[in-house]
PDB file of N, CA and C in Angstrom:
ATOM      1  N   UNK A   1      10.281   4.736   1.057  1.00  0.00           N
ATOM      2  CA  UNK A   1      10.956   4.234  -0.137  1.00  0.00           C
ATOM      3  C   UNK A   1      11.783   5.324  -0.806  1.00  0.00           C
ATOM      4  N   UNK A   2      12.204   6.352   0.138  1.00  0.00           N
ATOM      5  CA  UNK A   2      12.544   7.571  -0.975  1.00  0.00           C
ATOM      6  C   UNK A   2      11.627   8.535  -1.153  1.00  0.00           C
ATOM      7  N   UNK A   3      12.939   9.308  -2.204  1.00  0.00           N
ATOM      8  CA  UNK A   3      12.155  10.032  -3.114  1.00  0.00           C
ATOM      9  C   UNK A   3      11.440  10.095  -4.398  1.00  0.00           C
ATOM     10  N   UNK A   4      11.980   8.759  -4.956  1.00  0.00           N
ATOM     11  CA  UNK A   4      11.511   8.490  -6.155  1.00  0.00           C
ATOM     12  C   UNK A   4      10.114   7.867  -6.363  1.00  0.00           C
ATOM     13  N   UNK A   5       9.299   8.201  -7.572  1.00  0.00           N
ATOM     14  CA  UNK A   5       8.047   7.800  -7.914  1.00  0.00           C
ATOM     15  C   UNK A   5       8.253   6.137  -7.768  1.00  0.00           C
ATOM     16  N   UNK A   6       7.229   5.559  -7.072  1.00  0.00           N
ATOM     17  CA  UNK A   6       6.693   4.242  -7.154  1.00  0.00           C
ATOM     18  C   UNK A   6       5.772   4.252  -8.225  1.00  0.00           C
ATOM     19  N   UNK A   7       5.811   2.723  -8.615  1.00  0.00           N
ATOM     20  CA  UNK A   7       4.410   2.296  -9.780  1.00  0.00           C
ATOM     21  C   UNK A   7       4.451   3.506 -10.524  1.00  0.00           C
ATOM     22  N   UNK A   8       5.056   4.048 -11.434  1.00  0.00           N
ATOM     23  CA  UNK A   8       4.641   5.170 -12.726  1.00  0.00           C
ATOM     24  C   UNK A   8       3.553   4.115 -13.169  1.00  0.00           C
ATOM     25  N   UNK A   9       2.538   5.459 -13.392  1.00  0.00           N
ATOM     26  CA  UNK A   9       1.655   5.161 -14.644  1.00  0.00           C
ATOM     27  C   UNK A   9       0.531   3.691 -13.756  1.00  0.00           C
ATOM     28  N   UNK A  10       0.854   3.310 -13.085  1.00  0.00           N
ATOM     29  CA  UNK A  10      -0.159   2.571 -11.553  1.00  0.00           C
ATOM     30  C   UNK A  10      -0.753   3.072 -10.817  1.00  0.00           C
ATOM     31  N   UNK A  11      -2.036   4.160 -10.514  1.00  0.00           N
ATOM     32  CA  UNK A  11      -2.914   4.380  -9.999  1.00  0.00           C
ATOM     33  C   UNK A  11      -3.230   4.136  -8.561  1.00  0.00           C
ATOM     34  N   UNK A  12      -3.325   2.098  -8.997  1.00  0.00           N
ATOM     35  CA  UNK A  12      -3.747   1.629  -7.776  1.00  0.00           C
ATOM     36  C   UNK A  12      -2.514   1.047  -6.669  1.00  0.00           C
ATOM     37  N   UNK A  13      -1.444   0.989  -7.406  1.00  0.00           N
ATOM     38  CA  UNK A  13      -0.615   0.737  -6.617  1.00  0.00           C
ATOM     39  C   UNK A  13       0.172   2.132  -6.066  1.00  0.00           C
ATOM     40  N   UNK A  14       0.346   3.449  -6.973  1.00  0.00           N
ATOM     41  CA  UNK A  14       0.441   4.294  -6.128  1.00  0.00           C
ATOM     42  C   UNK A  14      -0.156   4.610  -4.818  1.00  0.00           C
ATOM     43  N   UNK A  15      -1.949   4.423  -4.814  1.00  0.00           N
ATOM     44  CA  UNK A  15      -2.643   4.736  -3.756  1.00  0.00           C
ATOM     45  C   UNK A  15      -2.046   3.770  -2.428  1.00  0.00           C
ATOM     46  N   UNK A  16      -1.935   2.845  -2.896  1.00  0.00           N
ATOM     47  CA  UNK A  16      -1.285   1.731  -1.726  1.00  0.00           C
ATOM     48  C   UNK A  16       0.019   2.458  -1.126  1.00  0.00           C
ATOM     49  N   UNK A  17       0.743   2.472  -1.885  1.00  0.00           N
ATOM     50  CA  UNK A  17       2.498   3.115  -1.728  1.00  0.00           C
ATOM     51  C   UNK A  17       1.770   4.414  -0.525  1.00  0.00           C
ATOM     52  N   UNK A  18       0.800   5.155  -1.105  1.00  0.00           N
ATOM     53  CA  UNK A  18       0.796   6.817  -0.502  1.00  0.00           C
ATOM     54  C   UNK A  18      -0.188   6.310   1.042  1.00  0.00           C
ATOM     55  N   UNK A  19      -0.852   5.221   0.943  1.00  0.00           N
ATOM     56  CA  UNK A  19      -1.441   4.946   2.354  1.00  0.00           C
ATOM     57  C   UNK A  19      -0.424   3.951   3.437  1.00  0.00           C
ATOM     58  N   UNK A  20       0.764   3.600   2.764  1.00  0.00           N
ATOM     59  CA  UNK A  20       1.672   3.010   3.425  1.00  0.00           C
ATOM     60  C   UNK A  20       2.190   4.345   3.890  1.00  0.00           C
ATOM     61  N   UNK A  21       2.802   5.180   3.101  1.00  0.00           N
ATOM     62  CA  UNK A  21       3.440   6.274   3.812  1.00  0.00           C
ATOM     63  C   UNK A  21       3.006   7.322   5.155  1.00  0.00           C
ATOM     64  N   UNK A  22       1.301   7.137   4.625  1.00  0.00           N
ATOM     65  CA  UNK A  22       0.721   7.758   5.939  1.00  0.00           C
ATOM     66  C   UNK A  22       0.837   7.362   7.210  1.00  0.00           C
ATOM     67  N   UNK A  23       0.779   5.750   6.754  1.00  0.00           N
ATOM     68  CA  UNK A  23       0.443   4.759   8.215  1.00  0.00           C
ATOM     69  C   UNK A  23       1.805   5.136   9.148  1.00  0.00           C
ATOM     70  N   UNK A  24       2.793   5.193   7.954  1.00  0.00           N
ATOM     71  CA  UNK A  24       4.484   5.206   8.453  1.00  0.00           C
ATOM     72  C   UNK A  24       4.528   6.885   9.285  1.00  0.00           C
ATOM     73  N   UNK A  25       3.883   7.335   8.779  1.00  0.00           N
ATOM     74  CA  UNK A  25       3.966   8.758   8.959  1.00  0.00           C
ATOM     75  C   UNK A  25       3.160   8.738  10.674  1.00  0.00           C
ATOM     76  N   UNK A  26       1.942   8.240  10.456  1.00  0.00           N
ATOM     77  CA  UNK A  26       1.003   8.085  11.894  1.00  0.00           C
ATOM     78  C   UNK A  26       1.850   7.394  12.872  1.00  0.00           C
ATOM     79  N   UNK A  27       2.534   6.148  12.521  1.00  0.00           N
ATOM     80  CA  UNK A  27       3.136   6.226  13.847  1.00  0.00           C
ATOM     81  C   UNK A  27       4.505   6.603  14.971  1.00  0.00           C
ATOM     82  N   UNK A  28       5.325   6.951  13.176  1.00  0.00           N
ATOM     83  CA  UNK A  28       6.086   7.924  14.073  1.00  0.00           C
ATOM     84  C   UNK A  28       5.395   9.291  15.034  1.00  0.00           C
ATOM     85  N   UNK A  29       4.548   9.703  14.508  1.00  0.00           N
ATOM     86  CA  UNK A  29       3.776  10.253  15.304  1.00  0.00           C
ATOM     87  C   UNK A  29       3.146   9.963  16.504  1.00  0.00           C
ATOM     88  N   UNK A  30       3.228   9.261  16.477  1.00  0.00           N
ATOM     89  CA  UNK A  30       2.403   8.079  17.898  1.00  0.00           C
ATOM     90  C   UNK A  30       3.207   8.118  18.560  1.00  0.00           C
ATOM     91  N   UNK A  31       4.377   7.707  17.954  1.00  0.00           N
ATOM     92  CA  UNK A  31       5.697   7.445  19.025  1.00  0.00           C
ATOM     93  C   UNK A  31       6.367   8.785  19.768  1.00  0.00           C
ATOM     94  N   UNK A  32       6.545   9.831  18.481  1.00  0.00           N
ATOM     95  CA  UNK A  32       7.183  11.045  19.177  1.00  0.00           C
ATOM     96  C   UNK A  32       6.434  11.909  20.053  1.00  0.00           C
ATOM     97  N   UNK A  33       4.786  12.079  19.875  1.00  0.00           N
ATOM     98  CA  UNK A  33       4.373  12.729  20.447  1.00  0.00           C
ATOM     99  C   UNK A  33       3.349  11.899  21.450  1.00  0.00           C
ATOM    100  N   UNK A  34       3.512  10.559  21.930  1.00  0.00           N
ATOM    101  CA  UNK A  34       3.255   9.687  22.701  1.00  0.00           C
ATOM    102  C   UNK A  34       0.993   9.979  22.665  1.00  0.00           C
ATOM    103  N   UNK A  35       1.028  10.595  20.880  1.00  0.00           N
ATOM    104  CA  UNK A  35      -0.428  10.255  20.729  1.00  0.00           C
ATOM    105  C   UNK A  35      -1.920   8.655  20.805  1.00  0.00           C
ATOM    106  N   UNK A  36      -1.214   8.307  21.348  1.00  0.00           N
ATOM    107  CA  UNK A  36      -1.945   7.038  21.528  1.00  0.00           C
ATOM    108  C   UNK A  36      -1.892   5.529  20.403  1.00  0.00           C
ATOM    109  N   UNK A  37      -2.815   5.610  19.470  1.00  0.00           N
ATOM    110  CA  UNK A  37      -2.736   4.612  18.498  1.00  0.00           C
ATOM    111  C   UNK A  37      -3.140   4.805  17.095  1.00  0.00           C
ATOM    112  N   UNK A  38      -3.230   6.041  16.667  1.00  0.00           N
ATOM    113  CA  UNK A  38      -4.213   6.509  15.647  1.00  0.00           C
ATOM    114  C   UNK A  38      -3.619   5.701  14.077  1.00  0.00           C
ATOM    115  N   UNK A  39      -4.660   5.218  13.624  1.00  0.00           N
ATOM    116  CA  UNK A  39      -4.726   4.281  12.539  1.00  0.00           C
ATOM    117  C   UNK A  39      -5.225   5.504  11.192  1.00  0.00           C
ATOM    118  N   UNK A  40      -5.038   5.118   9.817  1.00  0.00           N
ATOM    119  CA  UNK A  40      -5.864   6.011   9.215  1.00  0.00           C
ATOM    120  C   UNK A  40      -7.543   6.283   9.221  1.00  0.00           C
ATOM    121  N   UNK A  41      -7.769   5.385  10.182  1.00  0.00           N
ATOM    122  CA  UNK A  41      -9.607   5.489   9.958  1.00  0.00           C
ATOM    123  C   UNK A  41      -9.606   6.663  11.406  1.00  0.00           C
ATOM    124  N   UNK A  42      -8.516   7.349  11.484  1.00  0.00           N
ATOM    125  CA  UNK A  42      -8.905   7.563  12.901  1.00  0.00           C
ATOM    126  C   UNK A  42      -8.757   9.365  12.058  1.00  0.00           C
ATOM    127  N   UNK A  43      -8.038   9.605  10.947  1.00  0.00           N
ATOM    128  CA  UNK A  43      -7.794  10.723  10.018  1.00  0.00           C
ATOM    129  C   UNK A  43      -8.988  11.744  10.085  1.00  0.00           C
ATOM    130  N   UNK A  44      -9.616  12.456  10.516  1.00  0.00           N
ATOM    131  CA  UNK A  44     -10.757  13.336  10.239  1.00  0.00           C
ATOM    132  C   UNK A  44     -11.271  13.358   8.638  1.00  0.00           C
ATOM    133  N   UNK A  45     -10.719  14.124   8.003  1.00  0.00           N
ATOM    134  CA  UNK A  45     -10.642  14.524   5.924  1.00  0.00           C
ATOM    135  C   UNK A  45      -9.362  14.295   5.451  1.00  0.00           C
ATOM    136  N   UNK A  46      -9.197  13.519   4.144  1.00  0.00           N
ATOM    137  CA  UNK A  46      -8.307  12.975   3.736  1.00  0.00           C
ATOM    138  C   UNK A  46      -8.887  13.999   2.081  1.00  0.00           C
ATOM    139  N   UNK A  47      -7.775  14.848   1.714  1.00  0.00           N
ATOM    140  CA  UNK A  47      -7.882  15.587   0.712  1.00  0.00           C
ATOM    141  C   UNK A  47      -7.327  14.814  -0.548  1.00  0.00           C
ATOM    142  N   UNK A  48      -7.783  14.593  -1.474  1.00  0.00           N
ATOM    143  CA  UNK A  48      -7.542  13.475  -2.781  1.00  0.00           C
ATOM    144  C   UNK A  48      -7.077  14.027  -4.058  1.00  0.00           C
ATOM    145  N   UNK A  49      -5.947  14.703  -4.173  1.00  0.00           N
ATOM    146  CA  UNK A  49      -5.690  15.595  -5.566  1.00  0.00           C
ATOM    147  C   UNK A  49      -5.491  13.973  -6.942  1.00  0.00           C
ATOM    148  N   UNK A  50      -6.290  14.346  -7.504  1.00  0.00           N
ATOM    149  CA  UNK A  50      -5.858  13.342  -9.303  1.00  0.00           C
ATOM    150  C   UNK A  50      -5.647  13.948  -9.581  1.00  0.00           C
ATOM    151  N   UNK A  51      -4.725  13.487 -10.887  1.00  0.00           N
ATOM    152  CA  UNK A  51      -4.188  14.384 -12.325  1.00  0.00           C
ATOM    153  C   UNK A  51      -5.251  14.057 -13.160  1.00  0.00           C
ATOM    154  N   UNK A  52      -5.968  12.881 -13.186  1.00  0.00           N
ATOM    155  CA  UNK A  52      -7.400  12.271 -14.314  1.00  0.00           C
ATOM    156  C   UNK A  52      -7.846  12.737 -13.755  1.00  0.00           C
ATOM    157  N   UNK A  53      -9.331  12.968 -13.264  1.00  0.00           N
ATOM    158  CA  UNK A  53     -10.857  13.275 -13.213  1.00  0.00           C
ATOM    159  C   UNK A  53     -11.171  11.576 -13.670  1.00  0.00           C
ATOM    160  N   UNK A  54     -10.945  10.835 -14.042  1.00  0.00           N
ATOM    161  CA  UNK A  54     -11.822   9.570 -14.636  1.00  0.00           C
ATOM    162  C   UNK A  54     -11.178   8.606 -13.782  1.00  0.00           C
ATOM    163  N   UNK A  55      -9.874   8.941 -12.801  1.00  0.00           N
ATOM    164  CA  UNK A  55      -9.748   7.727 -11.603  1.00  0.00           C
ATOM    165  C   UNK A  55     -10.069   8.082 -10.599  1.00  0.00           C
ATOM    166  N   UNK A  56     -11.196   8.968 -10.869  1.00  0.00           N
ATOM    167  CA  UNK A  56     -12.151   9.064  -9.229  1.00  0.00           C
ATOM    168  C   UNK A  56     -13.128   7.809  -8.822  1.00  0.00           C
ATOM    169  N   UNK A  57     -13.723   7.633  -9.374  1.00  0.00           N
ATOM    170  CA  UNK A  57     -14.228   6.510  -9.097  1.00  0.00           C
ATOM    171  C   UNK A  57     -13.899   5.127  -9.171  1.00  0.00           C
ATOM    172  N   UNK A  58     -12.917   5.078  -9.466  1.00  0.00           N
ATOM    173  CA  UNK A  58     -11.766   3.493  -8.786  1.00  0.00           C
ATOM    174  C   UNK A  58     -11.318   4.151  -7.712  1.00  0.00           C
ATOM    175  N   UNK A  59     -10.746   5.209  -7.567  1.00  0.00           N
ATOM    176  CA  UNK A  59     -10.288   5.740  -5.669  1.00  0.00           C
ATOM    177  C   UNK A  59     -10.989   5.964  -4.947  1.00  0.00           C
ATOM    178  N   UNK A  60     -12.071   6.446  -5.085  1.00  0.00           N
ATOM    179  CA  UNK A  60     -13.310   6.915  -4.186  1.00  0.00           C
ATOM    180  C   UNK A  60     -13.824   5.611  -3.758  1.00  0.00           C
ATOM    181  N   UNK A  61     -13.856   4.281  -4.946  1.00  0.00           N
ATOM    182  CA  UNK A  61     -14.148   3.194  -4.234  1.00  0.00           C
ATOM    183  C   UNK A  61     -13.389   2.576  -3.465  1.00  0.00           C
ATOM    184  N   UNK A  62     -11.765   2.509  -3.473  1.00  0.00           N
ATOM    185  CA  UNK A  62     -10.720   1.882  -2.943  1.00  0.00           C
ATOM    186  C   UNK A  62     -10.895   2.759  -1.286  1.00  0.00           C
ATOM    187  N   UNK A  63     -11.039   4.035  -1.656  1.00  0.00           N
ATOM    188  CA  UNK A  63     -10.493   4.463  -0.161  1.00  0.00           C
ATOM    189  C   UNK A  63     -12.036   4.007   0.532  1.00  0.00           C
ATOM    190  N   UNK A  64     -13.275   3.887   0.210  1.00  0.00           N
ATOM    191  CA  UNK A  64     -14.068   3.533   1.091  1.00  0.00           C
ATOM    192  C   UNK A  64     -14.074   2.433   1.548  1.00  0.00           C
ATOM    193  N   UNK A  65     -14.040   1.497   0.809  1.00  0.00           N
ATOM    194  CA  UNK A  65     -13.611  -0.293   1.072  1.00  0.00           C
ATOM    195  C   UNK A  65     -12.222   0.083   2.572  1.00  0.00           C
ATOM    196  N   UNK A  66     -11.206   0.843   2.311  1.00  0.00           N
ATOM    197  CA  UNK A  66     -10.236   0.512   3.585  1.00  0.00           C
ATOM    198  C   UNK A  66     -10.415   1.569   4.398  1.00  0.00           C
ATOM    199  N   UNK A  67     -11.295   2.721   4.258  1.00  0.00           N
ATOM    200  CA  UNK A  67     -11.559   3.093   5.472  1.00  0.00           C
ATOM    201  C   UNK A  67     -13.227   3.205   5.973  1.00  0.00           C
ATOM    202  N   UNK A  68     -13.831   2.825   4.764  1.00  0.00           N
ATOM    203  CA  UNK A  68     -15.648   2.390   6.000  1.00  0.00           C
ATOM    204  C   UNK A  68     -16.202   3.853   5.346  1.00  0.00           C
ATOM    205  N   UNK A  69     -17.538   4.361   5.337  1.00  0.00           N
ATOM    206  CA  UNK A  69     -18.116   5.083   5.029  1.00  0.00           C
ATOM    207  C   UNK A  69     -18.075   6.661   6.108  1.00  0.00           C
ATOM    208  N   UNK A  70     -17.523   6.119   6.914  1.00  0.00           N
ATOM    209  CA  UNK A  70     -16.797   7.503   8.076  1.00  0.00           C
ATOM    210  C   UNK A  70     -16.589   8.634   7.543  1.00  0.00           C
ATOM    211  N   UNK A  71     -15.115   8.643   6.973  1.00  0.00           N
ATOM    212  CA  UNK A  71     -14.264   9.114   6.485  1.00  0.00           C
ATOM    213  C   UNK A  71     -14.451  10.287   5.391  1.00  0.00           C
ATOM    214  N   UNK A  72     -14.765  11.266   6.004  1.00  0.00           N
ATOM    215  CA  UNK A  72     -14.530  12.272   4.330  1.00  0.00           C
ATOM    216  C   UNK A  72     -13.836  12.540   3.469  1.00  0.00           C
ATOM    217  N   UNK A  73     -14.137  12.107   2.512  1.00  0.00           N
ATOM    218  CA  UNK A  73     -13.152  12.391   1.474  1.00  0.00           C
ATOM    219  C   UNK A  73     -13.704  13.294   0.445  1.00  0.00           C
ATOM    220  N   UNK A  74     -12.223  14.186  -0.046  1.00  0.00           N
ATOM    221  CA  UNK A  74     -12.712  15.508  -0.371  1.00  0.00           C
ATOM    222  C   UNK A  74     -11.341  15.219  -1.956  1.00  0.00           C
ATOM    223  N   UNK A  75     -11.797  15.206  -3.197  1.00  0.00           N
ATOM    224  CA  UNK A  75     -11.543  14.576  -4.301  1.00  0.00           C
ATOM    225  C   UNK A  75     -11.230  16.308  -5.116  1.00  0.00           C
ATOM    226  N   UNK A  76     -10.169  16.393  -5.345  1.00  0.00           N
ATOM    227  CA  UNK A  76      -9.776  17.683  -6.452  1.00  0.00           C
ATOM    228  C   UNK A  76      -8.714  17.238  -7.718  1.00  0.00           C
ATOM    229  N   UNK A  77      -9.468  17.971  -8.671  1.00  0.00           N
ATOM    230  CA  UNK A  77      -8.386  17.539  -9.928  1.00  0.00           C
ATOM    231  C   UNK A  77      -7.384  18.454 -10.089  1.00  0.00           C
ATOM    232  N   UNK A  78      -6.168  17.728 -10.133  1.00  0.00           N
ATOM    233  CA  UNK A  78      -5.494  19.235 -10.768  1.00  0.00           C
ATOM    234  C   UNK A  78      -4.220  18.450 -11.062  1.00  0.00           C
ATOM    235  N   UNK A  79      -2.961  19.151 -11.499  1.00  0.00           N
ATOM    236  CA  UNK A  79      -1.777  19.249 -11.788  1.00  0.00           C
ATOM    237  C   UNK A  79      -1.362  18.641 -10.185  1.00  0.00           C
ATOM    238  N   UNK A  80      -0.644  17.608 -10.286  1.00  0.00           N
ATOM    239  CA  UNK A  80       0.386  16.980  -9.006  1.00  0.00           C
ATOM    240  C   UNK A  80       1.723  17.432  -8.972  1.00  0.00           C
ATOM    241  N   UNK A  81       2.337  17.206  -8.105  1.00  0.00           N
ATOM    242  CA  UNK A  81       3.757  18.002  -7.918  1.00  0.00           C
ATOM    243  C   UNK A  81       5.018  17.154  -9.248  1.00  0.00           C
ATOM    244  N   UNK A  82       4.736  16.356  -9.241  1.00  0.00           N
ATOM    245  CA  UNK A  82       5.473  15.390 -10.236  1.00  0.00           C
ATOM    246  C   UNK A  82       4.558  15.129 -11.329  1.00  0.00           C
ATOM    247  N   UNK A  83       5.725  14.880 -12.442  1.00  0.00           N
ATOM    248  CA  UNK A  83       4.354  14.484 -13.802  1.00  0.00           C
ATOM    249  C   UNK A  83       4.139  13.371 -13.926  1.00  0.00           C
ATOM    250  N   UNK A  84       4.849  11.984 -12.788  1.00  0.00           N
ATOM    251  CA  UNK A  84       4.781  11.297 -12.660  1.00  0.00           C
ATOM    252  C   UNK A  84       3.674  10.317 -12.197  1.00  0.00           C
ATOM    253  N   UNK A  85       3.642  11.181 -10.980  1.00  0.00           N
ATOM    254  CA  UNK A  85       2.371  11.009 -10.062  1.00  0.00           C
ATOM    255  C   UNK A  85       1.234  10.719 -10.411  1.00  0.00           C
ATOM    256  N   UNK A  86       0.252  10.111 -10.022  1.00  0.00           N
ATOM    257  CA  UNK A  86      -1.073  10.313 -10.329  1.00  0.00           C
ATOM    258  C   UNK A  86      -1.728  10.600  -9.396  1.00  0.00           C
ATOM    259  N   UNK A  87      -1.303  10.724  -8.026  1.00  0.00           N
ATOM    260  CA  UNK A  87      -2.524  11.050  -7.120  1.00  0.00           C
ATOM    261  C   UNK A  87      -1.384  12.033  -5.998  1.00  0.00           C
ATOM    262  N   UNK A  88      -2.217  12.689  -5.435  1.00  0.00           N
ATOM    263  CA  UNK A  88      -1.290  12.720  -4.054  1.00  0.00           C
ATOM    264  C   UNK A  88      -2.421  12.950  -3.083  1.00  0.00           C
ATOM    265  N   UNK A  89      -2.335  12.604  -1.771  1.00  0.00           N
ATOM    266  CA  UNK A  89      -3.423  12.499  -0.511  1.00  0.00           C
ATOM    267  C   UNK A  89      -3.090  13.388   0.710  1.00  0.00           C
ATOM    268  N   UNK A  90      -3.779  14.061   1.116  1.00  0.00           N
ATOM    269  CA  UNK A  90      -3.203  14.986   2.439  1.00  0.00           C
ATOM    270  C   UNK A  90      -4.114  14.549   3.500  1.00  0.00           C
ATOM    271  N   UNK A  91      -3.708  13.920   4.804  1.00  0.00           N
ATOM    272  CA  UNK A  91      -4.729  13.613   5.476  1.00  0.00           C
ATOM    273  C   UNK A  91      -4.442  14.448   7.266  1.00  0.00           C
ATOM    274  N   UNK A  92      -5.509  14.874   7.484  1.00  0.00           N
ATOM    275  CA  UNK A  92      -5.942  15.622   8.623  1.00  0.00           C
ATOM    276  C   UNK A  92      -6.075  14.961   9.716  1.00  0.00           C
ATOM    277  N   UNK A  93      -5.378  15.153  10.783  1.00  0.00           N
ATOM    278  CA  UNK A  93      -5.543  14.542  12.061  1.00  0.00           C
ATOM    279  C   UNK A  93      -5.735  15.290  13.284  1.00  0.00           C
ATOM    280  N   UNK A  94      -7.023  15.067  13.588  1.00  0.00           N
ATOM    281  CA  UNK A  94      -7.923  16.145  14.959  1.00  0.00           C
ATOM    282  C   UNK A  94      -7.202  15.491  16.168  1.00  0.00           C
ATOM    283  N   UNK A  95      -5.933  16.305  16.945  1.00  0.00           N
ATOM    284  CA  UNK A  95      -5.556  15.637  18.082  1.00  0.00           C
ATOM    285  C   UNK A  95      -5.830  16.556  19.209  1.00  0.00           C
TER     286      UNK A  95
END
């Protein structure tokens, strides 16, 4: 979608927007480096920066519901690259 912030001040629809981008991200990857099929449940640690501390637990529940109790997730508060933002996600892929 760009560069511009989706959903200001939307939480939960940011998180959606930033797991669309991954998926988009995984399979160009798939494609260029002819890695097989990797989905996000397939991610090793998915690193979780908030700007709140108090929307951890609406994300911590969202990301377990779509990726299953697998998945580590590793939750840090801090300052995001935009003041826009509310979350940003870095996710790790063991190939």
């Amino acid at each position: 979608v760009g560069h511009q912030t989706q959903y200001e001040n939307d939480i939960a629809h940011q998180l959606q927007e930033t797991l669309k981008n991954i998926e988009a991200l995984l399979i160009h990857a798939n494609d260029c480096h002819q890695l097989g099929k990797n989905t996000l449940r397939d991610i090793s640690l998915f690193k979780i920066y908030l700007h709140d501390h108090r929307d951890f637990k609406a994300i911590s529940t969202e990301m377990t519901k779509i990726l299953g109790q697998q998945t580590p997730l590793l939750f840090l508060q801090g300052d995001i690259c935009r003041s826009n933002l509310l979350l940003e996600i870095e996710g790790f892929l063991g190939v």
